[in-house]
N, C-alpha and C. Protein backbone atom coordinates (compact mmCIF):
# COMPACT_ATOMS: atom_id res chain seq x y z
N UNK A 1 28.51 -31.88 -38.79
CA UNK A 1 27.51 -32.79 -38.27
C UNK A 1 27.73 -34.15 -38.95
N UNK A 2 28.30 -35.25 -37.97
CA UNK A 2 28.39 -36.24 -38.87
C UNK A 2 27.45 -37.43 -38.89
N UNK A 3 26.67 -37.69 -39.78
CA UNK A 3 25.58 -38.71 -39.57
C UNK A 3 25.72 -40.14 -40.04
N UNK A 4 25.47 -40.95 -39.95
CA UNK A 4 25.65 -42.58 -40.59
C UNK A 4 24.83 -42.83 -41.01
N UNK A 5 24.75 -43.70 -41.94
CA UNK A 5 23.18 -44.58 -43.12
C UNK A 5 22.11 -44.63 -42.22
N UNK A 6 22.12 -44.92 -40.52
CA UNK A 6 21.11 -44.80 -40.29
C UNK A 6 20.19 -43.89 -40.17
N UNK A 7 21.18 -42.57 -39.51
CA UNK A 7 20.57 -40.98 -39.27
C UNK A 7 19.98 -40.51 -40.37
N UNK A 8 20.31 -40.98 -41.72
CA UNK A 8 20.31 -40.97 -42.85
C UNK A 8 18.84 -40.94 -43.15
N UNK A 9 18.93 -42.27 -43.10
CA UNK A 9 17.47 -43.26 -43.11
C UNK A 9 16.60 -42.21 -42.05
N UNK A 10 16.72 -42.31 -41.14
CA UNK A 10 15.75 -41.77 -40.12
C UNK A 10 15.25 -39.95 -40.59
N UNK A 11 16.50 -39.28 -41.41
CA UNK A 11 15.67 -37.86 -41.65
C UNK A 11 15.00 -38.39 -42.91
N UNK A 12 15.32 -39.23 -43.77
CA UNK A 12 14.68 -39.08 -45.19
C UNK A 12 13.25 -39.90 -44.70
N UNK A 13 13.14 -40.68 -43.84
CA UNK A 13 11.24 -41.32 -43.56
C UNK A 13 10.84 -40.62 -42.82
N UNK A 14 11.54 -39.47 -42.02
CA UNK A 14 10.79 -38.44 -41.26
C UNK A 14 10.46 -36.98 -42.51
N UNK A 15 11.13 -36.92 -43.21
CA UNK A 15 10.82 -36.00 -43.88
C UNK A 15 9.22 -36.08 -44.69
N UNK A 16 9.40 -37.57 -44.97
CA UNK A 16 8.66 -37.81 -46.34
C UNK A 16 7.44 -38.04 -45.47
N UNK A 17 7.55 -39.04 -44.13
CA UNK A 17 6.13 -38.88 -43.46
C UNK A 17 6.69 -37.97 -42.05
N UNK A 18 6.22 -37.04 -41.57
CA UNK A 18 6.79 -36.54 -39.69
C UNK A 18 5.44 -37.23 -38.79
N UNK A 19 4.63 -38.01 -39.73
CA UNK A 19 3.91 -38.62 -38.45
C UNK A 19 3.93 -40.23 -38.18
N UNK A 20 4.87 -40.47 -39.08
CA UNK A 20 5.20 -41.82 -38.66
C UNK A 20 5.70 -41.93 -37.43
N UNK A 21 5.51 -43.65 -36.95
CA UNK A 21 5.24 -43.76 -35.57
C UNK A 21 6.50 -44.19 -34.68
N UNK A 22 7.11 -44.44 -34.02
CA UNK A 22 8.79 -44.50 -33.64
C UNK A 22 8.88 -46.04 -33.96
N UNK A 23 7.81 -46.94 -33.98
CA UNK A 23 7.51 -48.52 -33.88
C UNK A 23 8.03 -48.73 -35.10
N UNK A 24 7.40 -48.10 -36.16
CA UNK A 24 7.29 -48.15 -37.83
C UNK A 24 8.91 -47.55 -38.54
N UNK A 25 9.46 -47.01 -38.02
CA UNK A 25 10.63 -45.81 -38.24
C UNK A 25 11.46 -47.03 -37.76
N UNK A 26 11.42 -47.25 -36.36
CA UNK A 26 12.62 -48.20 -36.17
C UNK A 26 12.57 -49.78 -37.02
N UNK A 27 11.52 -49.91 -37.27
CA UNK A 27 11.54 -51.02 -38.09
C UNK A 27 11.91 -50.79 -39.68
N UNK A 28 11.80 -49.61 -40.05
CA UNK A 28 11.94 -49.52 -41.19
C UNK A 28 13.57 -49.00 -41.23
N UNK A 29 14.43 -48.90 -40.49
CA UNK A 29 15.63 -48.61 -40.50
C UNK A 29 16.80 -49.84 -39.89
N UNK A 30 15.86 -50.68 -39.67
CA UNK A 30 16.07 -51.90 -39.09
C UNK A 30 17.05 -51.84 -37.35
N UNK A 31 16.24 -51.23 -36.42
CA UNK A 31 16.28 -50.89 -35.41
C UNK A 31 15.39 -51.61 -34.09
N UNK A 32 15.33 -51.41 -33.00
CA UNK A 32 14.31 -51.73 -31.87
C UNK A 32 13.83 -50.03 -31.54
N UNK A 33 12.76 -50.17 -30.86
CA UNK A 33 11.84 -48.49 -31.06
C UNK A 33 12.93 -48.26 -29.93
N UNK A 34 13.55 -48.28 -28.56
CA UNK A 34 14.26 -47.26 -27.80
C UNK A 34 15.46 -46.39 -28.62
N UNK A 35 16.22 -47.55 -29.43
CA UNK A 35 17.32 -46.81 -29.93
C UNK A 35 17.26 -45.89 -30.94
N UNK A 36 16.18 -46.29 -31.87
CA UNK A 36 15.46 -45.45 -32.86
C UNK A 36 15.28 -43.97 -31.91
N UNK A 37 14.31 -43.86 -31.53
CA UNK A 37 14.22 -42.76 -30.28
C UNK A 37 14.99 -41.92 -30.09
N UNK A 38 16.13 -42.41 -29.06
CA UNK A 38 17.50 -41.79 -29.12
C UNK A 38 18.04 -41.33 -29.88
N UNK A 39 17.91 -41.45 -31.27
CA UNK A 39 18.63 -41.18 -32.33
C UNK A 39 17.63 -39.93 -32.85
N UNK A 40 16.39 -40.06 -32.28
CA UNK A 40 15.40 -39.09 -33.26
C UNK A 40 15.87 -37.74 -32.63
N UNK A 41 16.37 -38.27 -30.84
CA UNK A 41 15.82 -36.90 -30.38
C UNK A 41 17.23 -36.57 -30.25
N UNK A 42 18.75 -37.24 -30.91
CA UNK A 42 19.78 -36.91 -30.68
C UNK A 42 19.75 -35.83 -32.26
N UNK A 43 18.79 -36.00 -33.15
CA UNK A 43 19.17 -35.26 -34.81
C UNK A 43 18.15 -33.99 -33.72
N UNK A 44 16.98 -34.16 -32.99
CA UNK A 44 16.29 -33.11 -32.92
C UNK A 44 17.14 -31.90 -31.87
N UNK A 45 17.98 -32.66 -30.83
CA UNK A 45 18.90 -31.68 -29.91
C UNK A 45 20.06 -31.19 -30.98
N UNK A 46 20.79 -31.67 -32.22
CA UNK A 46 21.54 -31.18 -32.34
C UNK A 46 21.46 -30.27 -33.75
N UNK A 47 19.56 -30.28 -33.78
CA UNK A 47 19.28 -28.78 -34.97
C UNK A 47 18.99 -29.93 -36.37
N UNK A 48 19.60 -30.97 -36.75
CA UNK A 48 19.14 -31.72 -37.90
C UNK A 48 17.47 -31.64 -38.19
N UNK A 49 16.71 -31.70 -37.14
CA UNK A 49 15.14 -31.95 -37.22
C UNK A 49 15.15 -30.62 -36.41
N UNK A 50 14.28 -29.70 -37.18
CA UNK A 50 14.00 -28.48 -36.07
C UNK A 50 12.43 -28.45 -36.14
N UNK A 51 11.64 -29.45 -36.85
CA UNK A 51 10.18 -29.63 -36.45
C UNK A 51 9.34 -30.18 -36.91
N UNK A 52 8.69 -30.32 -36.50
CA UNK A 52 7.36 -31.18 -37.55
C UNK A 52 6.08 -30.53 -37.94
N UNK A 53 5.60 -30.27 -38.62
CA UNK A 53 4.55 -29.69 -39.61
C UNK A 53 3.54 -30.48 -40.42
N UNK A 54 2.61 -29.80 -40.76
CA UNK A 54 1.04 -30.44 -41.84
C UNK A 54 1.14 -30.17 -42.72
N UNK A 55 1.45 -30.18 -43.89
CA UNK A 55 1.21 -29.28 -45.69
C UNK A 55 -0.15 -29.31 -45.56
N UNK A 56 -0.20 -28.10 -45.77
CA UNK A 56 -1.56 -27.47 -46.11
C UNK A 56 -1.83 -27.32 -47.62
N UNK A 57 -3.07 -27.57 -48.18
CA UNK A 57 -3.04 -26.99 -49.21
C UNK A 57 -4.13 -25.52 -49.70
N UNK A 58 -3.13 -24.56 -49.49
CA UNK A 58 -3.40 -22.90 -49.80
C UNK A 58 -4.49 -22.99 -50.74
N UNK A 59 -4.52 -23.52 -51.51
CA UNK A 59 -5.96 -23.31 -52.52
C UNK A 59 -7.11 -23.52 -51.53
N UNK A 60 -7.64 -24.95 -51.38
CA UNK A 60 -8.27 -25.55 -50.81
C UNK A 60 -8.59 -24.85 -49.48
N UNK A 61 -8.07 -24.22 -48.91
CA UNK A 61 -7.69 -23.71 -47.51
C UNK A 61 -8.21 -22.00 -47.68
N UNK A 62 -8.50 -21.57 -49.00
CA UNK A 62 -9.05 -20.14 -49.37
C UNK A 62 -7.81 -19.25 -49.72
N UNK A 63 -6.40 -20.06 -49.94
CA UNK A 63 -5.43 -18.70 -50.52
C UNK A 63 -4.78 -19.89 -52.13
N UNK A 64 -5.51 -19.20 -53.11
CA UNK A 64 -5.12 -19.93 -54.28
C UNK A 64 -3.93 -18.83 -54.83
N UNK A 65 -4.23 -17.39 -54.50
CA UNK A 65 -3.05 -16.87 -54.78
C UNK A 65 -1.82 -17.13 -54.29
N UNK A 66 -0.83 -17.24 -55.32
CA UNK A 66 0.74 -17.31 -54.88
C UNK A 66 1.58 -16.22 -55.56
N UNK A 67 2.28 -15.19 -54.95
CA UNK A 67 3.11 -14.34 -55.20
C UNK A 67 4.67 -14.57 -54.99
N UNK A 68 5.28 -13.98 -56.02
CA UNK A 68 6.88 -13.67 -55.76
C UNK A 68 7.26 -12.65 -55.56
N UNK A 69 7.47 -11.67 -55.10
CA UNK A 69 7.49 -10.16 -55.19
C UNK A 69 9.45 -10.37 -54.56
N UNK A 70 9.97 -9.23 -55.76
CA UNK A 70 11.61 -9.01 -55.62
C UNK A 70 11.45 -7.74 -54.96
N UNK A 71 12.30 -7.76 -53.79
CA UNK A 71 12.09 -5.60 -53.32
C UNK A 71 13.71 -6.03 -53.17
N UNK A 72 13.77 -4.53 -53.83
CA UNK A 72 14.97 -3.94 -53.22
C UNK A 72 14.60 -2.93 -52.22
N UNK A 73 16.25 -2.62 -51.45
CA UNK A 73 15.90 -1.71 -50.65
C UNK A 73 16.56 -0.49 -50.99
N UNK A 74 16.99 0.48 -50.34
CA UNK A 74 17.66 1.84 -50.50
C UNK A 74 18.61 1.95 -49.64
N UNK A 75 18.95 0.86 -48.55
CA UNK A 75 20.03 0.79 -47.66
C UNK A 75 20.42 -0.93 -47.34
N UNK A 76 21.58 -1.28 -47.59
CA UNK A 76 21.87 -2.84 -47.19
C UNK A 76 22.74 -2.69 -45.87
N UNK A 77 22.41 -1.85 -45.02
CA UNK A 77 23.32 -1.53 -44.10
C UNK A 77 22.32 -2.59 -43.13
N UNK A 78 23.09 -3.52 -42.08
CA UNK A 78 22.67 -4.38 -41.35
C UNK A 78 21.67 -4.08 -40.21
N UNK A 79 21.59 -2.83 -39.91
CA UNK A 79 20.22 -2.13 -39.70
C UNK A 79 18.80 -2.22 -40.05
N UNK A 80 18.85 -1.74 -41.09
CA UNK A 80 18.32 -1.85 -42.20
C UNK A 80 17.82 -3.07 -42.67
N UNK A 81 18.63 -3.90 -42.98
CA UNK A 81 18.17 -5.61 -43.63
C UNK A 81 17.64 -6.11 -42.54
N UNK A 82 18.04 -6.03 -41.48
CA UNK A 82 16.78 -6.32 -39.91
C UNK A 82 15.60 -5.45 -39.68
N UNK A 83 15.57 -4.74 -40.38
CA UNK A 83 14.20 -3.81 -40.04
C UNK A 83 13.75 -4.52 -40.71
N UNK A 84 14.09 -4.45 -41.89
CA UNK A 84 13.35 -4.81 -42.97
C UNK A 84 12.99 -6.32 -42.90
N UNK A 85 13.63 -7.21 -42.26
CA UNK A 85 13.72 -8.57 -42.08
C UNK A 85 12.19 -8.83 -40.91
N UNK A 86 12.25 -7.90 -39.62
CA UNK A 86 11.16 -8.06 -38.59
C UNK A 86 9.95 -7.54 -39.66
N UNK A 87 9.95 -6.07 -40.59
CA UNK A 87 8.85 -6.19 -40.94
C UNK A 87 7.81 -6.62 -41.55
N UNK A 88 8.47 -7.96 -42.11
CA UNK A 88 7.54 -8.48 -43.12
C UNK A 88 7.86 -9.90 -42.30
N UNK A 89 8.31 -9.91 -41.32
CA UNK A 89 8.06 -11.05 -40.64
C UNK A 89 6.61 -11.00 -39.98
N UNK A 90 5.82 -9.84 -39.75
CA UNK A 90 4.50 -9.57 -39.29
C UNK A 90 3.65 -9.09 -40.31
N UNK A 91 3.95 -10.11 -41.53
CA UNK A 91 2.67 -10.25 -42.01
C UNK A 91 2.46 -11.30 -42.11
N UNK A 92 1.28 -11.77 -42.00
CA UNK A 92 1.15 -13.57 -42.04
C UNK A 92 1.21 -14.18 -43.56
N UNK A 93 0.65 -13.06 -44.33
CA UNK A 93 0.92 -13.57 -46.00
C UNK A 93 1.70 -13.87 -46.54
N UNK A 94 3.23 -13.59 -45.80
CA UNK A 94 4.58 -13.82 -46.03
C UNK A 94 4.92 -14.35 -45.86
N UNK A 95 4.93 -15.81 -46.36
CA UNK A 95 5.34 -17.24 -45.98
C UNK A 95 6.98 -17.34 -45.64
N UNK A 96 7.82 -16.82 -47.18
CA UNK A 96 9.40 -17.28 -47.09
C UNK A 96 9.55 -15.28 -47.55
N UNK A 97 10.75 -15.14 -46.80
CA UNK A 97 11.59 -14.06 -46.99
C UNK A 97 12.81 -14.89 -47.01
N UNK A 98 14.00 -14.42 -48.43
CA UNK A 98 15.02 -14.93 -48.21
C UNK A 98 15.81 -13.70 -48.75
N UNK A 99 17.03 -13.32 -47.92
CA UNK A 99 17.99 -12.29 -48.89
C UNK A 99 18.67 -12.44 -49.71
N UNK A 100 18.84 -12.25 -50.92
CA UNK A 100 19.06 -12.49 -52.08
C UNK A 100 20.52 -11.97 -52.06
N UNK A 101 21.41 -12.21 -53.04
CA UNK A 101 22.93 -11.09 -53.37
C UNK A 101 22.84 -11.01 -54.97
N UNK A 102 23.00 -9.91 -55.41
CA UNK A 102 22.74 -9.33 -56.81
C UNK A 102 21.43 -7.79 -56.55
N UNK A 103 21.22 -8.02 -57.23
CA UNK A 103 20.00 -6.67 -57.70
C UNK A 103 19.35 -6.91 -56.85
N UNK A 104 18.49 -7.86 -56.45
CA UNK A 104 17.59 -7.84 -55.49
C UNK A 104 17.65 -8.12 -54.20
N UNK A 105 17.22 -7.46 -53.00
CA UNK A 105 17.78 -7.91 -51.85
C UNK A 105 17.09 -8.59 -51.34
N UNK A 106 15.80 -8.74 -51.25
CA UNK A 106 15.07 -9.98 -51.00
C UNK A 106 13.74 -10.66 -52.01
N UNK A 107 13.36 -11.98 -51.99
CA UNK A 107 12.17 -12.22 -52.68
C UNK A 107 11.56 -12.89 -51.36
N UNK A 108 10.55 -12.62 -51.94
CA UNK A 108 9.04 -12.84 -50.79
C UNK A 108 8.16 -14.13 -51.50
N UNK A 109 8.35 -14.72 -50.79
CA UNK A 109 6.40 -15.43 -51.20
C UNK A 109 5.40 -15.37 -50.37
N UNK A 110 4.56 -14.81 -51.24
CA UNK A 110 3.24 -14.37 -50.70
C UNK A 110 2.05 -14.88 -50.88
N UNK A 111 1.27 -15.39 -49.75
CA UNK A 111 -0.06 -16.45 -50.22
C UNK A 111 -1.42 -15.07 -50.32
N UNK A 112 -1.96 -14.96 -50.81
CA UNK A 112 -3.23 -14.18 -50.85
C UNK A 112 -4.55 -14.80 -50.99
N UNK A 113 -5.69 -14.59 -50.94
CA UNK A 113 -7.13 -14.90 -50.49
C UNK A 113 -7.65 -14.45 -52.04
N UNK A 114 -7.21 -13.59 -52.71
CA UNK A 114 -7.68 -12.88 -54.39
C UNK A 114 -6.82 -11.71 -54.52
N UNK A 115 -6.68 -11.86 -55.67
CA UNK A 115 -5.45 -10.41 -56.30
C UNK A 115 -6.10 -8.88 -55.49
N UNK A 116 -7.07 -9.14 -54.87
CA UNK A 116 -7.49 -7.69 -54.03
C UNK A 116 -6.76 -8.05 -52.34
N UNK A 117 -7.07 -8.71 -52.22
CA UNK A 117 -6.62 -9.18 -50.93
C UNK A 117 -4.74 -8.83 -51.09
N UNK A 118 -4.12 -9.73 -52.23
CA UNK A 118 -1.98 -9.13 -52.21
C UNK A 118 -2.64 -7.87 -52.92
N UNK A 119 -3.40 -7.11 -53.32
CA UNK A 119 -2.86 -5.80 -53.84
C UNK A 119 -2.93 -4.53 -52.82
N UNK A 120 -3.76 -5.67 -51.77
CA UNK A 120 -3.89 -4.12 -50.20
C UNK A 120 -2.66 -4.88 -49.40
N UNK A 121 -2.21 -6.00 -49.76
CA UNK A 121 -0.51 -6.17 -48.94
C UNK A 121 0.48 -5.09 -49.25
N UNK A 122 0.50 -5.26 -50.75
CA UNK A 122 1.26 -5.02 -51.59
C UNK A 122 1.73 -3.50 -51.52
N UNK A 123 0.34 -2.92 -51.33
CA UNK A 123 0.32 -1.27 -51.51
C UNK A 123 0.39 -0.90 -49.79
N UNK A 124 -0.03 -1.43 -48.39
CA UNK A 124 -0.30 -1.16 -47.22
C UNK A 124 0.92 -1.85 -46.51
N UNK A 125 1.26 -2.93 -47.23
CA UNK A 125 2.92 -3.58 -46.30
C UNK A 125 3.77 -3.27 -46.83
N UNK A 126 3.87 -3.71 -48.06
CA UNK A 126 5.36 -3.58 -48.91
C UNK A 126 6.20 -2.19 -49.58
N UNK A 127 5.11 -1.81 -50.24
CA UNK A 127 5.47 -0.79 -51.19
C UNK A 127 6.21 0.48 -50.14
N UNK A 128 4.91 0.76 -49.22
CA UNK A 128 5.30 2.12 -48.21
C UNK A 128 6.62 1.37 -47.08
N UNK A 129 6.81 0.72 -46.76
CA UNK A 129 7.47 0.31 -45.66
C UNK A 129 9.05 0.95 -45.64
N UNK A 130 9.42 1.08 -44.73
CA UNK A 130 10.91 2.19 -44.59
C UNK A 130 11.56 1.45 -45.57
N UNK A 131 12.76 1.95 -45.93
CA UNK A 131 13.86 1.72 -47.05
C UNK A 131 13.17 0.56 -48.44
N UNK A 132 12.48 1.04 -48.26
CA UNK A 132 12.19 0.05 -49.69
C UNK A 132 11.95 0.77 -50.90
N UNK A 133 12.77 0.20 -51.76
CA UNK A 133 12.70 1.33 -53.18
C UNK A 133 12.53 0.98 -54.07
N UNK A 134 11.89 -0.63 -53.84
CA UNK A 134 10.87 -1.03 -55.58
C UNK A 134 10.73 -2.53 -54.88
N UNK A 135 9.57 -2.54 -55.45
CA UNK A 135 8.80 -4.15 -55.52
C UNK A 135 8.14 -4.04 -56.79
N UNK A 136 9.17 -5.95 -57.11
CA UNK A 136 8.58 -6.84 -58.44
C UNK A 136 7.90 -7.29 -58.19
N UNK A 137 6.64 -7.83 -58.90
CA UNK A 137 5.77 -8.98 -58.37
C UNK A 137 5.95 -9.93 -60.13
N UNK A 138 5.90 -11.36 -59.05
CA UNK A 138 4.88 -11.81 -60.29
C UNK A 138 4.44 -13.44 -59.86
N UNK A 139 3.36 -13.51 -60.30
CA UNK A 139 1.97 -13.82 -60.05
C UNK A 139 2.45 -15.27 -60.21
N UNK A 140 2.10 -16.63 -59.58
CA UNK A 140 2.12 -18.08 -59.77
C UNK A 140 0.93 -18.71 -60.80
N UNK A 141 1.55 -18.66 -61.80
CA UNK A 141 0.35 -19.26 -62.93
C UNK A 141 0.36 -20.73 -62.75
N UNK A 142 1.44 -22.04 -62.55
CA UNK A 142 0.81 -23.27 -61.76
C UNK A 142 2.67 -23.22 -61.39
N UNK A 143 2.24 -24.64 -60.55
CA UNK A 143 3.66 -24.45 -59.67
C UNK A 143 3.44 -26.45 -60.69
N UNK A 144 4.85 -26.83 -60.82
CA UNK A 144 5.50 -27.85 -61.43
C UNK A 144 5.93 -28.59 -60.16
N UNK A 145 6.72 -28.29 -59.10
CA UNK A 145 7.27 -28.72 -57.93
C UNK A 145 7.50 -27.78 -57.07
N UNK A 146 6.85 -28.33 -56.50
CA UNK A 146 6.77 -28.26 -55.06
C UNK A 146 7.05 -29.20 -53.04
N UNK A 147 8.91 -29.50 -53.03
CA UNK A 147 8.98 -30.23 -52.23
C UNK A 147 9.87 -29.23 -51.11
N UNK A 148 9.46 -29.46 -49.95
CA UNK A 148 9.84 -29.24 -48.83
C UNK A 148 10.63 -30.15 -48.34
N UNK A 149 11.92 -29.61 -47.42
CA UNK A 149 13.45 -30.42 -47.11
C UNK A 149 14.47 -29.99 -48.03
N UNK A 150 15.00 -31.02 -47.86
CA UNK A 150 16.36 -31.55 -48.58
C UNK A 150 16.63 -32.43 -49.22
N UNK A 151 17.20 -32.97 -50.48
CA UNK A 151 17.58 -34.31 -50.54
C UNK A 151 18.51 -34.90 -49.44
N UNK A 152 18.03 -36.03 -49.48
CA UNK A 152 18.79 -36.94 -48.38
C UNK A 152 19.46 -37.79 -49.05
N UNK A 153 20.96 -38.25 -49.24
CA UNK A 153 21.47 -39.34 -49.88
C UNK A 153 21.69 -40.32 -48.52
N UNK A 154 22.28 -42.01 -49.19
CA UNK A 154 22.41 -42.49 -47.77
C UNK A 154 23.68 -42.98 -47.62
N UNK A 155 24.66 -41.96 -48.37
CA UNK A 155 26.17 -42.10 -47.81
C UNK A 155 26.35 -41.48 -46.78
């Protein structure tokens, strides 16, 4: 994917605001708003921008809990890592599933409502669910950083 200082410019002020306005974006990349445009919806057709979103904030919002939970499984057979992949895609508490390589095959983050609320996830989604043969947890005592994206350089 090859991008220039401007495409550049255009994901790093879309990242930092996605509701800035195409008027404000093209001016700030030093553009006219049609070509700006073109360019937004040429990064959005070719997968660079796959959407725009609100940060919520989970406390405030009634889930102050934050979980990490490590599961391994009992089979890494590609079966298997898709079962296991759809089933915790249907829980809504399960923000990020990512598969891991080493000891653990995946870590979870998990938003909860109170340590009763992830401990009936924990014990009713995770623990029993096919091929799973141990879940770590551990608990978010404060988070330091917290940024969503990528760095953007503007070479």
């Amino acid at each position: 994917m090859a991008l220039d200082r401007i495409d550049r410019q255009i994901l790093a002020l879309l990242q930092a605001d996605g509701r800035m306005t195409n008027v404000d974006l093209a001016e700030r990349v030093g553009l006219t708003a049609p070509p700006c445009l073109r360019r937004v919806r040429a990064l959005e057709e070719m997968g660079a921008i796959r959407g725009y979103h609100a940060e919520l904030d989970g406390t405030r919002l009634g889930y102050p809990i934050t979980v990490f939970a490590m599961v391994s499984l009992k089979s890494q057979a590609e079966h298997d890592l898709s079962a296991f992949e759809a089933h915790v895609a249907a829980i809504p508490e399960v923000r990020e599933c990512h598969m891991l390589n080493g000891e653990i095959d995946f870590i979870l983050k998990i938003v909860a409502t109170d340590l009763r609320a992830f401990q009936e996830i924990l014990t009713t989604h995770l623990t029993p669910a096919p091929n799973v043969a141990s879940v770590k947890t551990s608990l978010t005592i404060r988070t330091a950083k917290s940024e969503s994206g990528i760095p953007i350089t503007a070479e």
